[in-house]
N, C-alpha and C. Protein backbone atom coordinates (compact mmCIF):
# COMPACT_ATOMS: atom_id res chain seq x y z
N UNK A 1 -36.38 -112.66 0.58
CA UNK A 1 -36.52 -111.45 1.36
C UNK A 1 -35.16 -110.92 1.79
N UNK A 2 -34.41 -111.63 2.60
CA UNK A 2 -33.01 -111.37 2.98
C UNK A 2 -32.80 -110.99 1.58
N UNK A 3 -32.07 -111.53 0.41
CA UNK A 3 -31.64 -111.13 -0.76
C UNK A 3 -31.84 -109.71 -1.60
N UNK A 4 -33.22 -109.81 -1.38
CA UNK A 4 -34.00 -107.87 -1.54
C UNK A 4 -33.50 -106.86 -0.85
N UNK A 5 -33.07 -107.69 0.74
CA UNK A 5 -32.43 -106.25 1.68
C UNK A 5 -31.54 -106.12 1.04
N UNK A 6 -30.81 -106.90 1.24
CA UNK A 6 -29.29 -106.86 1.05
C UNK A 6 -29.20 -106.30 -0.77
N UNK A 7 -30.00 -106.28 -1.78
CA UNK A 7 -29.86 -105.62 -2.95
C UNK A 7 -30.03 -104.02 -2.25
N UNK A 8 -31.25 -103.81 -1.75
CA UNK A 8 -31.54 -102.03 -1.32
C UNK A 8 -30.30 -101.90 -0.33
N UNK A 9 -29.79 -102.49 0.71
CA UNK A 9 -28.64 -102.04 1.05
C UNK A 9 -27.27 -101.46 0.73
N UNK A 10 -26.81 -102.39 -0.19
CA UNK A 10 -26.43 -102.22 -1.51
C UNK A 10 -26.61 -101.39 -1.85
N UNK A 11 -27.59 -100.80 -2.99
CA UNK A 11 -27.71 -99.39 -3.77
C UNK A 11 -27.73 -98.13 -2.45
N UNK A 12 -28.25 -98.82 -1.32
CA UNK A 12 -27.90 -97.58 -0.68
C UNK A 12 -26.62 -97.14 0.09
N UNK A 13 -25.81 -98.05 0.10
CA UNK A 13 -23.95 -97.81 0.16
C UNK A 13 -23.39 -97.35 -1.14
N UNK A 14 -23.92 -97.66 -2.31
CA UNK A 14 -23.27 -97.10 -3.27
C UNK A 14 -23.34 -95.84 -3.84
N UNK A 15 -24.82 -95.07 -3.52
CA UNK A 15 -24.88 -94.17 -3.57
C UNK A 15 -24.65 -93.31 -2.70
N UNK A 16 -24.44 -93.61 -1.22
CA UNK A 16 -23.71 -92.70 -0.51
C UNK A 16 -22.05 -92.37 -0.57
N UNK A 17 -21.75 -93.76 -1.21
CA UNK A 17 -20.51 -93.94 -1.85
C UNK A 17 -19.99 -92.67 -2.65
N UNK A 18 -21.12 -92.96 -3.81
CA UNK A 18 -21.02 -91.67 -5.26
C UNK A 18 -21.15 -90.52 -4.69
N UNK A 19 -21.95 -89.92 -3.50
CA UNK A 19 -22.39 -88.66 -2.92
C UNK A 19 -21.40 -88.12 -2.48
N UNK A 20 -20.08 -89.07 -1.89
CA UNK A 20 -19.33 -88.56 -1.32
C UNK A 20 -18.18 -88.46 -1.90
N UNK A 21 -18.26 -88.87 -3.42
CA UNK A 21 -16.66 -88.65 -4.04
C UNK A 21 -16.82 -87.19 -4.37
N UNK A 22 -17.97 -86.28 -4.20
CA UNK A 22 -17.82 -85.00 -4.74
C UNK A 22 -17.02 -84.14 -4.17
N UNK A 23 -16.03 -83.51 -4.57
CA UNK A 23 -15.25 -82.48 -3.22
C UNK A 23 -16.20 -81.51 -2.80
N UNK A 24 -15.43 -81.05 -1.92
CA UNK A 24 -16.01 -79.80 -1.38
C UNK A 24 -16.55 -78.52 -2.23
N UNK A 25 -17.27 -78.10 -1.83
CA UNK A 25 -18.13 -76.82 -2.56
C UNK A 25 -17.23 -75.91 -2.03
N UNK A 26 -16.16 -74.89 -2.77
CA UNK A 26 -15.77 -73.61 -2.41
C UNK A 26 -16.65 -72.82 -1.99
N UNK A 27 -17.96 -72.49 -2.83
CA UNK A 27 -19.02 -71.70 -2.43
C UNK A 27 -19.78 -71.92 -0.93
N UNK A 28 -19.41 -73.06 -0.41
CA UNK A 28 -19.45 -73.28 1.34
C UNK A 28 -18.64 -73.01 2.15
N UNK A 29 -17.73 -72.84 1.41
CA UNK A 29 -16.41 -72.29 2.30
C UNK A 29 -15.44 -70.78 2.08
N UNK A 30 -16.11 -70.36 2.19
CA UNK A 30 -15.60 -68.99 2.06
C UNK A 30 -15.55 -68.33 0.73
N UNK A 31 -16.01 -68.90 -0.10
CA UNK A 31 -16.21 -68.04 -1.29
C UNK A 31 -17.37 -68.63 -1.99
N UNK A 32 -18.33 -67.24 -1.59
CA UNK A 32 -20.09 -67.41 -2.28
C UNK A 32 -19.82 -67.10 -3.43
N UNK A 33 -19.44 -66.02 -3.99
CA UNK A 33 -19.78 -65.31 -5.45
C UNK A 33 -19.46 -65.55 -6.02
N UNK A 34 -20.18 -65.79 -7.46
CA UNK A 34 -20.05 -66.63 -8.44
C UNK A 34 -19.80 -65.41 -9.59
N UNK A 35 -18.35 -65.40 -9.70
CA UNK A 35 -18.03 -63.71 -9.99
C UNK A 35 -17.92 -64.20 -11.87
N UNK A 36 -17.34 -65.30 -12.52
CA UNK A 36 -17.94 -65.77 -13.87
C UNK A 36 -17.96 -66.68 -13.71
N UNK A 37 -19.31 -67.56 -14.80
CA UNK A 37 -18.99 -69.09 -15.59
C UNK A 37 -19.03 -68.70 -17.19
N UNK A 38 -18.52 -70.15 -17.56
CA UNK A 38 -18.30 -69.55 -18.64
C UNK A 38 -18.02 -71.34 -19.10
N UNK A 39 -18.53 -71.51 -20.22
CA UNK A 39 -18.13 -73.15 -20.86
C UNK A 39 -17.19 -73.17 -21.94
N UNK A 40 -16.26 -73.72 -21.37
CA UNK A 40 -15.08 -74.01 -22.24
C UNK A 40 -15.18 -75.42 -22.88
N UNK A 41 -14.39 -75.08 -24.04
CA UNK A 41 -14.43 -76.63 -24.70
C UNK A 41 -13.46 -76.90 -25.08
N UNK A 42 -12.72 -78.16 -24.99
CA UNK A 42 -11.29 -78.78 -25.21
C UNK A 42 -10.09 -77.96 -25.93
N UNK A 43 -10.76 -77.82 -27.08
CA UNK A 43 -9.97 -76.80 -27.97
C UNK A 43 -10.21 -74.89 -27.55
N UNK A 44 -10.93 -74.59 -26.73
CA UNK A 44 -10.53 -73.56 -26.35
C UNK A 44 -9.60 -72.57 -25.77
N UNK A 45 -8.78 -71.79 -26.21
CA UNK A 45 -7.83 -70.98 -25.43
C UNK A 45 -8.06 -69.64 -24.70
N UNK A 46 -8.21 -69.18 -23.64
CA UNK A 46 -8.37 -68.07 -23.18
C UNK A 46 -7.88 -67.05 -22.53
N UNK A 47 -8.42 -65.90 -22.29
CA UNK A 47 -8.07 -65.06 -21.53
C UNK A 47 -8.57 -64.36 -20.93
N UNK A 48 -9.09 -64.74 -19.62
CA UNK A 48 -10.01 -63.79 -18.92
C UNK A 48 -9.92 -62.62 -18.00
N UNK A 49 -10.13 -61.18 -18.21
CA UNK A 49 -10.13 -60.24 -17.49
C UNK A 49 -11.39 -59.92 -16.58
N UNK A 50 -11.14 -59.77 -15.08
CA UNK A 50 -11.73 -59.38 -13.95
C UNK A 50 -11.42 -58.40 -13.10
N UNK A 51 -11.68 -57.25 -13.46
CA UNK A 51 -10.95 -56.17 -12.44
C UNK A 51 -9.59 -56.64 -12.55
N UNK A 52 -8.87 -56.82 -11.44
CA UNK A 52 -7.23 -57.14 -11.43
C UNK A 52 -6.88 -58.46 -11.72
N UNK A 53 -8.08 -59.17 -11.17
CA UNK A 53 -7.05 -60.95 -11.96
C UNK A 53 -7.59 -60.82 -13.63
N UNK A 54 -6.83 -61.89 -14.14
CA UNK A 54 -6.60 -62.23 -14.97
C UNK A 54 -6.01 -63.66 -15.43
N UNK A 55 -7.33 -64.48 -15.89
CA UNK A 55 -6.62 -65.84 -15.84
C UNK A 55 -6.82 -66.53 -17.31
N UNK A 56 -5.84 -67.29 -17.60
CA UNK A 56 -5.45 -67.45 -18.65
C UNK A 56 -5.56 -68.90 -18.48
N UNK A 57 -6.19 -69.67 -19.65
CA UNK A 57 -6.66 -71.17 -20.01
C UNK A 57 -6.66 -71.73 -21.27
N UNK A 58 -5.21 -72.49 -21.18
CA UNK A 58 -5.03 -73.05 -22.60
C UNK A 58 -5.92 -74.26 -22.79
N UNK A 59 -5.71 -74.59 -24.62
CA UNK A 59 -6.56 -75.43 -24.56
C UNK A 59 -5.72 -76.86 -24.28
N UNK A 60 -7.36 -77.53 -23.57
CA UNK A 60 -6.84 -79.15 -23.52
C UNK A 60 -6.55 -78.73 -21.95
N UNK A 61 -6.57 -77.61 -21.35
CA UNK A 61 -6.44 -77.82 -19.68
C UNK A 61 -7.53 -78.46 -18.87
N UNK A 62 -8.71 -79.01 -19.52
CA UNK A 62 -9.25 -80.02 -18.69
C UNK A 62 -9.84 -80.83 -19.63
N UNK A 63 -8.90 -81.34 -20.00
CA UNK A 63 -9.27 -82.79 -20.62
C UNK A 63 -9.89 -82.92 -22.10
N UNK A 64 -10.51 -83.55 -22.63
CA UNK A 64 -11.02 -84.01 -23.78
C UNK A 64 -13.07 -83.47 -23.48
N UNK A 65 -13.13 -83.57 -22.48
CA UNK A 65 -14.71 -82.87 -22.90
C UNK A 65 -14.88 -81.39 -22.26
N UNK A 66 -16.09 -80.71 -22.41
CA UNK A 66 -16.25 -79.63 -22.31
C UNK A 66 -16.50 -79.51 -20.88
N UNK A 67 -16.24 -78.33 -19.84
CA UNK A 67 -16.60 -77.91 -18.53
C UNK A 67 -17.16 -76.59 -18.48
N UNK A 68 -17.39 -76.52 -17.28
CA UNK A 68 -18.19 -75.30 -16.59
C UNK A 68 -16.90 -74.98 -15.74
N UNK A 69 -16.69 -73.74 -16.55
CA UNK A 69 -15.49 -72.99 -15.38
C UNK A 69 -16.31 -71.51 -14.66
N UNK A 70 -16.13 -71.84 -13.45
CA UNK A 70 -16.75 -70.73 -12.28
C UNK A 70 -15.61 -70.38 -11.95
N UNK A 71 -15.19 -69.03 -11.31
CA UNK A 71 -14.78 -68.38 -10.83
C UNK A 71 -15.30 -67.82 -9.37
N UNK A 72 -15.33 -68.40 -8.52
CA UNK A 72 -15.81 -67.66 -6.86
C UNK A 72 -14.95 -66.82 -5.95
N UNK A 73 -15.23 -66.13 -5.55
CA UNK A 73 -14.38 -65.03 -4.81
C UNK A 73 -15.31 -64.71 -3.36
N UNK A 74 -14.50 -64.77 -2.55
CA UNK A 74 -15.10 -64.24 -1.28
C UNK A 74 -14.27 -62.87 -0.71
N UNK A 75 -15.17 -62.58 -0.10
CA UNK A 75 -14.93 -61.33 0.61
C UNK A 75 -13.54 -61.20 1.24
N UNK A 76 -12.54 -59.86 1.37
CA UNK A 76 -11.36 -60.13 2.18
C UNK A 76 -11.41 -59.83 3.02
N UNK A 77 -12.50 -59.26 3.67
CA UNK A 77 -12.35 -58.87 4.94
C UNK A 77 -12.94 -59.95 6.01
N UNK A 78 -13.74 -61.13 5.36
CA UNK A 78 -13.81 -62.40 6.41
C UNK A 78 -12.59 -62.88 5.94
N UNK A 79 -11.54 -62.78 4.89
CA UNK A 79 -10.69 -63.69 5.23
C UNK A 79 -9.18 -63.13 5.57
N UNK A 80 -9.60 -62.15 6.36
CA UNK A 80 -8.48 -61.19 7.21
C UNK A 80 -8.35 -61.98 8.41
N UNK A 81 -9.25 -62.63 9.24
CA UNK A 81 -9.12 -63.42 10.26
C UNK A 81 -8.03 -64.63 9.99
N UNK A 82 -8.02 -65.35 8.97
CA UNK A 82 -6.98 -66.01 8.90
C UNK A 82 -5.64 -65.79 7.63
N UNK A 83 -5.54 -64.57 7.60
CA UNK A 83 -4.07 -64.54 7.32
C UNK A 83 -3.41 -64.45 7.96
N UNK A 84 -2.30 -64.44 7.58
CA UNK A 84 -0.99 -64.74 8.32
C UNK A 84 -0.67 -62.91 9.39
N UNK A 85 -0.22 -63.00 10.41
CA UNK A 85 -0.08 -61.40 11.46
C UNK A 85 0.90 -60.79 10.57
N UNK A 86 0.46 -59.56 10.08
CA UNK A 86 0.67 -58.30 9.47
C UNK A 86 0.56 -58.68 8.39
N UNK A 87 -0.22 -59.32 7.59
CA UNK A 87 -0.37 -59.63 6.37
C UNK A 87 -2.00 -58.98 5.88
N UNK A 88 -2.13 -58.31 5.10
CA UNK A 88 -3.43 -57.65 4.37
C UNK A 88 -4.06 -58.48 3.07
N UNK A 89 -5.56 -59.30 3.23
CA UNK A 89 -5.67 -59.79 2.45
C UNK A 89 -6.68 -59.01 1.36
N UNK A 90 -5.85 -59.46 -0.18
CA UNK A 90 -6.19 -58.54 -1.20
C UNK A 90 -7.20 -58.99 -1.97
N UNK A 91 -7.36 -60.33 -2.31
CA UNK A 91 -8.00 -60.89 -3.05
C UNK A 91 -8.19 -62.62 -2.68
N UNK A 92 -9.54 -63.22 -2.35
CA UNK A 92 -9.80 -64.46 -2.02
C UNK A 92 -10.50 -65.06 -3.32
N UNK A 93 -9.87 -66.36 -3.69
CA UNK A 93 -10.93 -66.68 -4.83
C UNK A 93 -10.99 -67.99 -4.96
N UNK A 94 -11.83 -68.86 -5.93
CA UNK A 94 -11.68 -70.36 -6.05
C UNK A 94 -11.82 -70.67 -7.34
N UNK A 95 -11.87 -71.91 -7.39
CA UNK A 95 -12.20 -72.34 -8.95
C UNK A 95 -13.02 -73.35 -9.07
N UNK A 96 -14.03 -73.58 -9.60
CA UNK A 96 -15.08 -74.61 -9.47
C UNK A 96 -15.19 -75.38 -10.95
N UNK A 97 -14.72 -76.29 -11.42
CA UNK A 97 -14.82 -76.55 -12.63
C UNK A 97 -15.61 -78.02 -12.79
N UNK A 98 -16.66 -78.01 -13.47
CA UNK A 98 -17.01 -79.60 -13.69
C UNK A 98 -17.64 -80.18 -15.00
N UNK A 99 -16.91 -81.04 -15.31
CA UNK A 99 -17.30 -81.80 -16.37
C UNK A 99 -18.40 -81.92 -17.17
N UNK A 100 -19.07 -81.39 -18.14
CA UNK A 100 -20.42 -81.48 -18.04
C UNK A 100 -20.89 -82.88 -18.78
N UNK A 101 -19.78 -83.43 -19.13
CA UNK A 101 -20.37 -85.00 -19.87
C UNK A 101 -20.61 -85.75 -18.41
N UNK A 102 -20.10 -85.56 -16.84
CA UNK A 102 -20.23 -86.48 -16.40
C UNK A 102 -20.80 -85.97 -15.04
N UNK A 103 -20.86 -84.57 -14.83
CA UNK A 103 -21.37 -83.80 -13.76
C UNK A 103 -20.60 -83.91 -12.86
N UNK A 104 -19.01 -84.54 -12.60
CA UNK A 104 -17.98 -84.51 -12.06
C UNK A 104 -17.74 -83.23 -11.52
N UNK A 105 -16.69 -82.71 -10.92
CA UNK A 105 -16.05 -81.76 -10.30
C UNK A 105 -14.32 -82.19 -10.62
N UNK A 106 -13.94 -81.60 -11.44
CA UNK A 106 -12.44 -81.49 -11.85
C UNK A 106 -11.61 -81.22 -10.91
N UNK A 107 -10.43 -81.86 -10.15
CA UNK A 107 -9.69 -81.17 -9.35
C UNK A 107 -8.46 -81.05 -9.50
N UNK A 108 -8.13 -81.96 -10.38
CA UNK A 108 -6.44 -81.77 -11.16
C UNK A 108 -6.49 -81.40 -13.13
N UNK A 109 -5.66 -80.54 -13.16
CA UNK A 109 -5.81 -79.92 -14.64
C UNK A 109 -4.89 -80.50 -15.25
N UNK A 110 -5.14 -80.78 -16.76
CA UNK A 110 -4.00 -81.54 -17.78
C UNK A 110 -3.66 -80.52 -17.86
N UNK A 111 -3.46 -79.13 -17.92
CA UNK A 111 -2.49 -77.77 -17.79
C UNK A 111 -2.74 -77.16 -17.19
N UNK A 112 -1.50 -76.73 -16.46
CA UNK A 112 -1.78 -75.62 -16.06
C UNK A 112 -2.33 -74.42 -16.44
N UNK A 113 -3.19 -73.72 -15.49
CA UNK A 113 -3.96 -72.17 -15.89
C UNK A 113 -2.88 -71.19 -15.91
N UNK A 114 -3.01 -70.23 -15.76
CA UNK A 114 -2.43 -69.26 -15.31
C UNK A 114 -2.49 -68.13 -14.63
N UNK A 115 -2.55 -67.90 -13.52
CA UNK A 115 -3.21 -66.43 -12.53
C UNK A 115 -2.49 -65.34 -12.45
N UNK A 116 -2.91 -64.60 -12.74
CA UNK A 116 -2.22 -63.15 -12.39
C UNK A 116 -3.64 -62.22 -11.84
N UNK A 117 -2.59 -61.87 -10.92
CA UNK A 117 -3.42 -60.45 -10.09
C UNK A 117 -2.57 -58.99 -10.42
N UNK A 118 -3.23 -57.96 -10.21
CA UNK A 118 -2.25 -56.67 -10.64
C UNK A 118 -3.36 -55.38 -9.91
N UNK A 119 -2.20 -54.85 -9.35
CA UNK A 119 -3.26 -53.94 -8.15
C UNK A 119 -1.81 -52.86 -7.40
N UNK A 120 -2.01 -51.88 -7.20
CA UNK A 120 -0.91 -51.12 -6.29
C UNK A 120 -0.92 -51.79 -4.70
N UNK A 121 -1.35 -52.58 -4.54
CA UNK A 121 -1.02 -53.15 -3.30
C UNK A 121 -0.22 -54.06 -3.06
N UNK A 122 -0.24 -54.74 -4.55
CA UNK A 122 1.21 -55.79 -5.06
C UNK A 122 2.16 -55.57 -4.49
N UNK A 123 3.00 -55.68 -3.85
CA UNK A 123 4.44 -55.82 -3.62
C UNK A 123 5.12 -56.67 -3.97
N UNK A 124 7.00 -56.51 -3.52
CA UNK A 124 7.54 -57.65 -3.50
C UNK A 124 7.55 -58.74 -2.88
N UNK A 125 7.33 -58.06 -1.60
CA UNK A 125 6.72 -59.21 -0.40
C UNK A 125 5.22 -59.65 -0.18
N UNK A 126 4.65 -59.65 -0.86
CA UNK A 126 3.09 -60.19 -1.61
C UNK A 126 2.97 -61.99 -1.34
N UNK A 127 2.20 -62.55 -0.80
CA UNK A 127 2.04 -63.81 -1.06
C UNK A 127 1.00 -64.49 -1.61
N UNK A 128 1.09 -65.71 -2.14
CA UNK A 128 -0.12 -66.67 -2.75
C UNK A 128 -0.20 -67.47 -1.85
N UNK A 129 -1.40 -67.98 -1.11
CA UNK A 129 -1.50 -68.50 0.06
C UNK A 129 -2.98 -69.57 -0.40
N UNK A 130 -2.90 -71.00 0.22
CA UNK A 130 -3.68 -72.08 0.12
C UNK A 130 -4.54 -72.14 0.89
N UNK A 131 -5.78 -72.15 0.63
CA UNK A 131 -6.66 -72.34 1.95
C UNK A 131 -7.70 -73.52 1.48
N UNK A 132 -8.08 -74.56 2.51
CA UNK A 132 -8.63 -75.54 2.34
C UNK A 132 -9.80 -75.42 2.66
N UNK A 133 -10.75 -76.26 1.91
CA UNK A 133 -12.12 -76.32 1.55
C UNK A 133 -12.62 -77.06 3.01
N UNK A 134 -12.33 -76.68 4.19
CA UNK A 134 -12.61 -77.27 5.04
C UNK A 134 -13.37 -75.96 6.13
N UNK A 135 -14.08 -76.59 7.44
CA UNK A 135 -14.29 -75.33 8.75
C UNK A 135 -14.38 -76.25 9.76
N UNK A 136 -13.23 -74.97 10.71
CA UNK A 136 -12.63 -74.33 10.10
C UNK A 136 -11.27 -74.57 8.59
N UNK A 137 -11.59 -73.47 8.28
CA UNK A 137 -9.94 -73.31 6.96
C UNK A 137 -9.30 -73.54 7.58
N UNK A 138 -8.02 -74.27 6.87
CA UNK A 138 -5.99 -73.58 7.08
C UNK A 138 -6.15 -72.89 6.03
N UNK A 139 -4.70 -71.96 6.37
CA UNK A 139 -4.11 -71.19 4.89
C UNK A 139 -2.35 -71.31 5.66
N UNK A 140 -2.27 -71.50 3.98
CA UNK A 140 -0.67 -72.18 4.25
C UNK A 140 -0.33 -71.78 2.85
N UNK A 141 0.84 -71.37 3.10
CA UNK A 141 1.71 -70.81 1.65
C UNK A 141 1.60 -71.87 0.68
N UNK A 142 1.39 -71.56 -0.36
CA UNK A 142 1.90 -72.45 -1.51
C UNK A 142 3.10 -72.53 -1.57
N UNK A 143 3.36 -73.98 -2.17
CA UNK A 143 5.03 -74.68 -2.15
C UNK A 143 5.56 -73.68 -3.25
N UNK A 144 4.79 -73.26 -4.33
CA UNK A 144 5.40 -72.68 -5.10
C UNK A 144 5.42 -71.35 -4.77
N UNK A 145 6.43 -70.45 -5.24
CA UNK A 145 6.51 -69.20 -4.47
C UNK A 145 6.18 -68.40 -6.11
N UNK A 146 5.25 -67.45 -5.61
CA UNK A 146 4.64 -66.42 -6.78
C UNK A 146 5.71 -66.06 -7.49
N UNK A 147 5.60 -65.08 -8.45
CA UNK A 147 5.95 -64.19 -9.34
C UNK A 147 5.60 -63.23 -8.78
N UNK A 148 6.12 -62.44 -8.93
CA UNK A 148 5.73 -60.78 -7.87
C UNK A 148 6.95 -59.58 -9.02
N UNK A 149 6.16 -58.99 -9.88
CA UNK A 149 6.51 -57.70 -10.47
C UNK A 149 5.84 -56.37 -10.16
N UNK A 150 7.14 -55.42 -10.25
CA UNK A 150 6.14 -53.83 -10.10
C UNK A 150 6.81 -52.94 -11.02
N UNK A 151 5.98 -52.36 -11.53
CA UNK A 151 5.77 -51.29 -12.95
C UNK A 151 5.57 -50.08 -11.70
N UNK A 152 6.54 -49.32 -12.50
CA UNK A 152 6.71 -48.02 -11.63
C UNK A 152 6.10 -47.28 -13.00
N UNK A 153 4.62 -46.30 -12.37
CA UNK A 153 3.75 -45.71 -13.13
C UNK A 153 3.93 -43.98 -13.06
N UNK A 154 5.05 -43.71 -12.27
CA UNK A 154 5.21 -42.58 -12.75
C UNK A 154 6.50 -42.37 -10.89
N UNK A 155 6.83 -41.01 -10.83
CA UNK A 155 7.65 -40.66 -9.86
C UNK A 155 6.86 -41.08 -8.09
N UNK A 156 5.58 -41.18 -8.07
CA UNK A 156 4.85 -41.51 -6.63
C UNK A 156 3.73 -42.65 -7.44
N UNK A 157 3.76 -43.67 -8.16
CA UNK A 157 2.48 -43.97 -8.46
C UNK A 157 3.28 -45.64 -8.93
N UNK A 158 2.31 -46.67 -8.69
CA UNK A 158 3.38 -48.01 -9.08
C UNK A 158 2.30 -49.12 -9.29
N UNK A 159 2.25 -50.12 -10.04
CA UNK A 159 1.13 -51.11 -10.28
C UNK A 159 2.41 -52.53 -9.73
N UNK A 160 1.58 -53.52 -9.07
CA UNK A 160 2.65 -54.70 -9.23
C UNK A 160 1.55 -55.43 -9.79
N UNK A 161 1.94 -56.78 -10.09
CA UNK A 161 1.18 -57.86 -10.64
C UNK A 161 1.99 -59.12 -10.03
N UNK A 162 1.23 -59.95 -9.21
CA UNK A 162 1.42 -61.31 -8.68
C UNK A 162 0.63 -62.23 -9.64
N UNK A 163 1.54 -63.56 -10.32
CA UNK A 163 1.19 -64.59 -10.81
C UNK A 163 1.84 -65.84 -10.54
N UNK A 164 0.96 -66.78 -10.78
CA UNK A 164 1.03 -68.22 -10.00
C UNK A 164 0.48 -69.06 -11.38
N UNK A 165 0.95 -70.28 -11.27
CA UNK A 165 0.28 -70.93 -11.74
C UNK A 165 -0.71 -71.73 -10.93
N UNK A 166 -1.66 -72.25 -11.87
CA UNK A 166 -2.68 -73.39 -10.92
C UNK A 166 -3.09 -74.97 -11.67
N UNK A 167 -2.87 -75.38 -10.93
CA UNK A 167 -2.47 -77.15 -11.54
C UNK A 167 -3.52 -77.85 -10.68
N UNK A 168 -4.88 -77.14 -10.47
CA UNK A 168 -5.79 -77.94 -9.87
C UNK A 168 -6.72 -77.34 -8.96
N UNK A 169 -8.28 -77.27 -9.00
CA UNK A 169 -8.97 -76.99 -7.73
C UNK A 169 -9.45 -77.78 -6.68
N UNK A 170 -8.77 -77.95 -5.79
CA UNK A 170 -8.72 -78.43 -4.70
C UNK A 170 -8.81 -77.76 -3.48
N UNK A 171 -8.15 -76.75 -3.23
CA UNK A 171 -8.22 -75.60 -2.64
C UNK A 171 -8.27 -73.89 -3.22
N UNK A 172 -8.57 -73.47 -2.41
CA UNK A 172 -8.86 -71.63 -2.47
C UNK A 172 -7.44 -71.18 -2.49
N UNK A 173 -7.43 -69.64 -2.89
CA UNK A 173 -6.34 -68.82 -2.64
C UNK A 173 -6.33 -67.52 -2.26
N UNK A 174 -5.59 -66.84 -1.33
CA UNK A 174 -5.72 -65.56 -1.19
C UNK A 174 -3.88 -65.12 -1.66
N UNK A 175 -4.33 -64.36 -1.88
CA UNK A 175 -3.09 -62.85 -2.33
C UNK A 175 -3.30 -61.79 -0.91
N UNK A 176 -1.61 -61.66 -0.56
CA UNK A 176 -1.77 -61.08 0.28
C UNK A 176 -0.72 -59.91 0.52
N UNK A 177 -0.48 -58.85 0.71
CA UNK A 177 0.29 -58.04 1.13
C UNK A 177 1.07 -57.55 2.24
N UNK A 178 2.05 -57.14 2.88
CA UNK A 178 1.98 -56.14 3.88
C UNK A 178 1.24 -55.19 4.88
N UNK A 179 0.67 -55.50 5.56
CA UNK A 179 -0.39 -54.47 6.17
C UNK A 179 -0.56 -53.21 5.94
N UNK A 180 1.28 -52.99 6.02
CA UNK A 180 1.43 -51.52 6.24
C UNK A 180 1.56 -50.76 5.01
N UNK A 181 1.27 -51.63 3.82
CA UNK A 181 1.16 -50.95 2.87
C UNK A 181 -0.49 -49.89 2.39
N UNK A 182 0.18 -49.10 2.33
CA UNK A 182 -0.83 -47.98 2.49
C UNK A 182 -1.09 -47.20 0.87
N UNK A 183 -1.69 -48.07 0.36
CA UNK A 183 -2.12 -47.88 -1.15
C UNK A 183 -3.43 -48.52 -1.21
């Protein structure tokens, strides 16, 4: 009898064990919309266009079997509360990727992706900013500092494009601007 508990005890530590190696759901934390999926497979290379982002996925960036790549984006105007003072947030998004041989959740990539955003609100002073799958969030600059270009579209008219790389979903990101930019 003792021996029986202690087996169901057992399976029931181990599976709370397994329950809890899953990370966090972006889609609980500030980004519901499930804006694409799309199944990639080892040898796939891509290029995906969304309104202004644009993300790019070589092949072999997650590994040797095939995944489910989601794309989630939340609203910017809940995540105006935590940007940084005088900062305008342009675009919130996540990345949800999981394994489908093992129903895992991927959080570090054998390559890097590649992100680009492109919008007249771009500036030079534009940031890529980290926000954690936690509540409340932080948002904290990325160590790496963006790419930030602007294409001048005529004598009053200008596109920039901010790109980053991404080496893992672990956390969210927002793109952010100047307040006072008035475009």
């Amino acid at each position: 009898m003792l021996r029986r508990l202690w087996m169901v005890a057992a399976t029931l530590v181990l599976a709370l064990a397994q329950a809890q190696v899953q990370p966090p759901d972006p889609a609980q934390f500030g980004f519901p919309t499930v804006t694409a999926s799309l199944i990639v497979q080892p040898w796939d290379y891509m290029r995906l266009g969304l309104g202004g982002l644009v993300l790019t996925v070589p092949s072999g960036a997650f590994g040797q079997d095939p995944v489910r790549l989601e794309i989630l984006t939340g609203d910017p105007a809940y995540w105006q509360a935590y940007a940084p003072q005088g900062e305008k947030v342009v675009f919130a998004f996540a990345l949800r990727v999981t394994d489908l041989k093992t129903g895992q959740r991927i959080l570090r990539f054998a390559k890097p992706l590649h992100f680009s955003y492109y919008g007249p609100a771009i500036t030079p002073d534009s940031h890529y900013l980290d926000v954690s799958l936690t509540s409340p969030p932080s948002v904290a600059p990325n160590p790496v500092k963006p790419n930030v270009e602007i294409f001048p579209l005529g004598p009053r008219h200008r596109n920039g494009r901010l790109s980053h790389p991404i080496v893992g979903a672990g956390v969210g990101w927002l793109v952010t601007s100047p307040a006072t930019t008035s475009r």
